[in-house]
N, C-alpha and C. Protein backbone atom coordinates (compact mmCIF):
# COMPACT_ATOMS: atom_id res chain seq x y z
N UNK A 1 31.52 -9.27 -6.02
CA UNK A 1 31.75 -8.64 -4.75
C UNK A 1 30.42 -8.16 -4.13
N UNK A 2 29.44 -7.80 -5.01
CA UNK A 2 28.46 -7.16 -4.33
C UNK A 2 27.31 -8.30 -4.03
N UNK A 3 27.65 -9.82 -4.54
CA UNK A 3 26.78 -10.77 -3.94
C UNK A 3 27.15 -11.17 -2.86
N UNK A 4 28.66 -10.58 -2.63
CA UNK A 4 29.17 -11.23 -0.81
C UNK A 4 28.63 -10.26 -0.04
N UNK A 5 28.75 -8.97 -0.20
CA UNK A 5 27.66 -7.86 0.29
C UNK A 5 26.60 -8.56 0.54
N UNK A 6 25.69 -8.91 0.03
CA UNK A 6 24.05 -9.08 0.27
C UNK A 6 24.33 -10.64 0.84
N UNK A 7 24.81 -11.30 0.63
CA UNK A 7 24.88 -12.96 1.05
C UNK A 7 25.44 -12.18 3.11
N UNK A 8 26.19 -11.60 2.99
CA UNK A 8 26.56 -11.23 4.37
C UNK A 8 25.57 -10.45 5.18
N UNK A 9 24.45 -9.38 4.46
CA UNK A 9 23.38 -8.84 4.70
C UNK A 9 22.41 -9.93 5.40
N UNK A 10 21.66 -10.89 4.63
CA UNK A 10 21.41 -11.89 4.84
C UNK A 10 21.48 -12.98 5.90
N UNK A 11 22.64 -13.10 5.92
CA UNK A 11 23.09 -13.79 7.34
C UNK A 11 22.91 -12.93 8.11
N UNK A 12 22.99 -11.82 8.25
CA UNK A 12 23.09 -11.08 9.42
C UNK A 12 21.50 -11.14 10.10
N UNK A 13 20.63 -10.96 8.76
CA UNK A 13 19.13 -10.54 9.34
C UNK A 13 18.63 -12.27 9.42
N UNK A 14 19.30 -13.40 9.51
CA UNK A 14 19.07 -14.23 9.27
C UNK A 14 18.99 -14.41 11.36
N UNK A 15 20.59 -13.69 11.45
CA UNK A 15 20.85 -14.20 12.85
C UNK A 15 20.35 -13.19 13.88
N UNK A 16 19.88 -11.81 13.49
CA UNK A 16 19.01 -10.79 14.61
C UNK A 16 18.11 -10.27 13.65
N UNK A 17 17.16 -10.30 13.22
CA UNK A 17 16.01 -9.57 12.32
C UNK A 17 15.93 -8.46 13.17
N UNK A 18 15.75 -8.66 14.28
CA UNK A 18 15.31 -7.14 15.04
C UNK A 18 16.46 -6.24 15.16
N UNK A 19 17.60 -6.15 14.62
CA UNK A 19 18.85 -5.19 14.13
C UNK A 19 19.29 -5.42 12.84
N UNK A 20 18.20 -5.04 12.35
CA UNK A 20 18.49 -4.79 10.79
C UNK A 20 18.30 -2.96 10.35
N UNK A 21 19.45 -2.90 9.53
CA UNK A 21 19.05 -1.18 9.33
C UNK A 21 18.11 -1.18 8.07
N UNK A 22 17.35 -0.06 7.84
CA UNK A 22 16.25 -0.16 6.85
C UNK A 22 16.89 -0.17 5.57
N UNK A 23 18.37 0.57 5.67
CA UNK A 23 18.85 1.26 3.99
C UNK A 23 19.63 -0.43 3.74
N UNK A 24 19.88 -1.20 4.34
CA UNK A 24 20.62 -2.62 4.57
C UNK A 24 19.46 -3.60 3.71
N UNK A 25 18.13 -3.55 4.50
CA UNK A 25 17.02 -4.02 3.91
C UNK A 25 16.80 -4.06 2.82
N UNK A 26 17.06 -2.45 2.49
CA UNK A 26 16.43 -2.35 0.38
C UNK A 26 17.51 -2.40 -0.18
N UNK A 27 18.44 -2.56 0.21
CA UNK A 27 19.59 -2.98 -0.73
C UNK A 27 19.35 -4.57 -1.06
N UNK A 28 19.20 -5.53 -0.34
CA UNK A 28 18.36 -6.44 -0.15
C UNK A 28 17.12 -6.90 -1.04
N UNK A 29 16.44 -6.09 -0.81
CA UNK A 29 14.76 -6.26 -1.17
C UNK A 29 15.48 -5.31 -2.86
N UNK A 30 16.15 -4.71 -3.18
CA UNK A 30 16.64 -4.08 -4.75
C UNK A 30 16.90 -5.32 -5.34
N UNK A 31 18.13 -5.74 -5.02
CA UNK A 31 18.69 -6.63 -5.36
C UNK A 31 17.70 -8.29 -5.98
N UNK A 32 17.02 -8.42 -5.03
CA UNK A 32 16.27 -9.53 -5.29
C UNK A 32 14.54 -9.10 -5.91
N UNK A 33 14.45 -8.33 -5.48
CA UNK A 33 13.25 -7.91 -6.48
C UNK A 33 12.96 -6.52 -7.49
N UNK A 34 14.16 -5.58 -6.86
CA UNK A 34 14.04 -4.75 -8.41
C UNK A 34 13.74 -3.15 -7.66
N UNK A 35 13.86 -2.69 -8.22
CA UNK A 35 13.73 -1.12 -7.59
C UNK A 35 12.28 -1.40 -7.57
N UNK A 36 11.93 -0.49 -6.11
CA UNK A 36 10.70 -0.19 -5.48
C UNK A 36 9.63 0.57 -6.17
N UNK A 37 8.23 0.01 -6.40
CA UNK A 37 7.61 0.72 -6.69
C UNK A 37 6.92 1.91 -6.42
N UNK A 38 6.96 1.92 -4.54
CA UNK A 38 6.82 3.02 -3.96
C UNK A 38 8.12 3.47 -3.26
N UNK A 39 7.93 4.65 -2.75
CA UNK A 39 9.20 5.20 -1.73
C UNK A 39 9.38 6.31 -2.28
N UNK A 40 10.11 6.75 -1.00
CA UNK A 40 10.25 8.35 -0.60
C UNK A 40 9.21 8.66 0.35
N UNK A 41 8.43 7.69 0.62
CA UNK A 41 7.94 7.56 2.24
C UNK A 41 8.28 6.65 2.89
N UNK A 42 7.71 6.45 4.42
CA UNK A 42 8.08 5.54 5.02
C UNK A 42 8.31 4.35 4.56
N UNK A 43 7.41 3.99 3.85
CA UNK A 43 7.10 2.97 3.30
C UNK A 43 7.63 2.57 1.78
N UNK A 44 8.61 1.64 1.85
CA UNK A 44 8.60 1.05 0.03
C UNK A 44 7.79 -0.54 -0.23
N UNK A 45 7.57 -0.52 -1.01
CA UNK A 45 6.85 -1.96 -1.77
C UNK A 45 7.23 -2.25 -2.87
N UNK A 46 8.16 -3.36 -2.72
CA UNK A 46 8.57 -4.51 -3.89
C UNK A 46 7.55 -5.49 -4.40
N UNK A 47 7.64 -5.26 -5.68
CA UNK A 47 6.64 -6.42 -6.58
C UNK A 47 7.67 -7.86 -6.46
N UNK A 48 6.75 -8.73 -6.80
CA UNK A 48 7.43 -10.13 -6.40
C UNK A 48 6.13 -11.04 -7.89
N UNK A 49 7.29 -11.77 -8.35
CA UNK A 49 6.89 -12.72 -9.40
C UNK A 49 6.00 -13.49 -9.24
N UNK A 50 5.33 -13.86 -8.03
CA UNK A 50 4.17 -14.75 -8.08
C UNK A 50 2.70 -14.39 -7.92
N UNK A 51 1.84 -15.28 -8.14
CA UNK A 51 0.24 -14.82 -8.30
C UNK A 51 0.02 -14.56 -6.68
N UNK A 52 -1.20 -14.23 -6.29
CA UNK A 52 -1.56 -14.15 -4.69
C UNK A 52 -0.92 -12.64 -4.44
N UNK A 53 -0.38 -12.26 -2.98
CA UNK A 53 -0.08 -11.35 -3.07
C UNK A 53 1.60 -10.75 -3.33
N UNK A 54 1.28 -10.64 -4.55
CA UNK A 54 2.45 -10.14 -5.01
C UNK A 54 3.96 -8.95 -5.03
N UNK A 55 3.58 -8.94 -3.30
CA UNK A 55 4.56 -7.64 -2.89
C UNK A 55 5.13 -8.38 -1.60
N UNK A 56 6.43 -6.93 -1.47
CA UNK A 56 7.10 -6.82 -0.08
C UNK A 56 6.84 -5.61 0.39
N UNK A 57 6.62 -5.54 1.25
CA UNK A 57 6.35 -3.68 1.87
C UNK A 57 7.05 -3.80 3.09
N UNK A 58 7.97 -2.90 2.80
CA UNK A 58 9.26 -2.63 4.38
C UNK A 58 8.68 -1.23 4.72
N UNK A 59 9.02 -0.91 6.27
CA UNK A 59 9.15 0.43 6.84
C UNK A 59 9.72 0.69 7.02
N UNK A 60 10.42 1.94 7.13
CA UNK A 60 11.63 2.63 8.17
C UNK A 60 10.95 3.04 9.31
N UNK A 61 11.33 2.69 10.46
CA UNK A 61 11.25 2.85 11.95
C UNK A 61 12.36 3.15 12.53
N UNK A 62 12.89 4.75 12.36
CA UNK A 62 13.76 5.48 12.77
C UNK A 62 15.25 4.63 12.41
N UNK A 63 15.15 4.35 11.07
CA UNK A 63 16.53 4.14 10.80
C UNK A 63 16.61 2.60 10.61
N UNK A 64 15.79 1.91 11.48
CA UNK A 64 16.20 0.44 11.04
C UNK A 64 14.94 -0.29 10.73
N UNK A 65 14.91 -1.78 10.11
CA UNK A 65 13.55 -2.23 9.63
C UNK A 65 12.97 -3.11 10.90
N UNK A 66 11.62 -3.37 10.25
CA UNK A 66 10.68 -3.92 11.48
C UNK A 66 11.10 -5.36 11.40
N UNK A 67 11.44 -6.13 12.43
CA UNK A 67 11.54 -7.26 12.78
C UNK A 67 10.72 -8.57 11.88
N UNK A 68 9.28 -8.10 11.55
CA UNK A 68 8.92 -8.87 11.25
C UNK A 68 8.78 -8.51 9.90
N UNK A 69 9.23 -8.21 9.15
CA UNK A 69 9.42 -7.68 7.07
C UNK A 69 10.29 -8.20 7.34
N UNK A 70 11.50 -8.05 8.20
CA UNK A 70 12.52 -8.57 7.93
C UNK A 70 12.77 -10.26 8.09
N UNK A 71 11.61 -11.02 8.58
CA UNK A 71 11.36 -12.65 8.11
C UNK A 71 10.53 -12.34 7.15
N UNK A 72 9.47 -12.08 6.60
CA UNK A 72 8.74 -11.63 5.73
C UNK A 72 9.66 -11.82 4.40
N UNK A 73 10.99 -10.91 4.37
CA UNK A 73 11.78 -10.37 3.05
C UNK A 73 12.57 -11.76 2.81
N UNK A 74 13.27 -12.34 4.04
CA UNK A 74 13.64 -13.47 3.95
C UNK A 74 12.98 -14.86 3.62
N UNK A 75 11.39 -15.07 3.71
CA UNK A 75 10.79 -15.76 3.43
C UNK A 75 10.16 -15.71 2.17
N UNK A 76 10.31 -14.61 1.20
CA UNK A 76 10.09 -13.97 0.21
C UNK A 76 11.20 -14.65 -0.90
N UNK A 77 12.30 -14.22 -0.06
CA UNK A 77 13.61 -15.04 -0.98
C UNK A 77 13.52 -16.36 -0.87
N UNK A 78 13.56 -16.77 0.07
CA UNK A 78 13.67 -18.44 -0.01
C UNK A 78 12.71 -18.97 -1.01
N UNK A 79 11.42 -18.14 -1.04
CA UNK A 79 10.51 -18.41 -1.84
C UNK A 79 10.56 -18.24 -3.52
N UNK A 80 11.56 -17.42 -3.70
CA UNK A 80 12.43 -17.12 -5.24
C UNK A 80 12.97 -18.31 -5.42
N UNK A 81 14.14 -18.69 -4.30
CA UNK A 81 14.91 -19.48 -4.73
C UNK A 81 14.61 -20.94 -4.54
N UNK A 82 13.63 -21.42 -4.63
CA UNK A 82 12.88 -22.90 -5.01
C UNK A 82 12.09 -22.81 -6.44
């Protein structure tokens, strides 16, 4: 149940990135890369399995995420899943 959750998350930021909510995001960015290494500020950063640069860093911008993390997070996954 909670992969139809995030598979529906997904589509959503798939079809408006720029109305994505931030707490939507790290449920997201948890899920596929693991509790955050930073946060409890604006800012969290997910580690990511490959060499180069090895993170995701989302913001909160009054409640929802920035347009462009949010192709960023999605291009991140696609990049898992190959």
């Amino acid at each position: 149940m909670f992969m139809d959750k995030i598979s529906e998350l997904i589509k959503t930021m798939h079809g408006n990135p720029s109305n994505v909510k931030f707490s939507d995001l790290c449920k997201v960015c948890e899920y596929y890369f693991g509790k955050a290494r930073q946060e409890g500020t604006s800012h969290r950063i997910y580690k990511t399995p490959w060499l180069g640069d090895p993170r995701v860093n989302i913001q909160d911008s009054k409640g929802k995420a920035k347009a462009y993390q949010v192709r960023q997070v999605l291009k991140a996954i696609d990049k898992l899943k190959k």
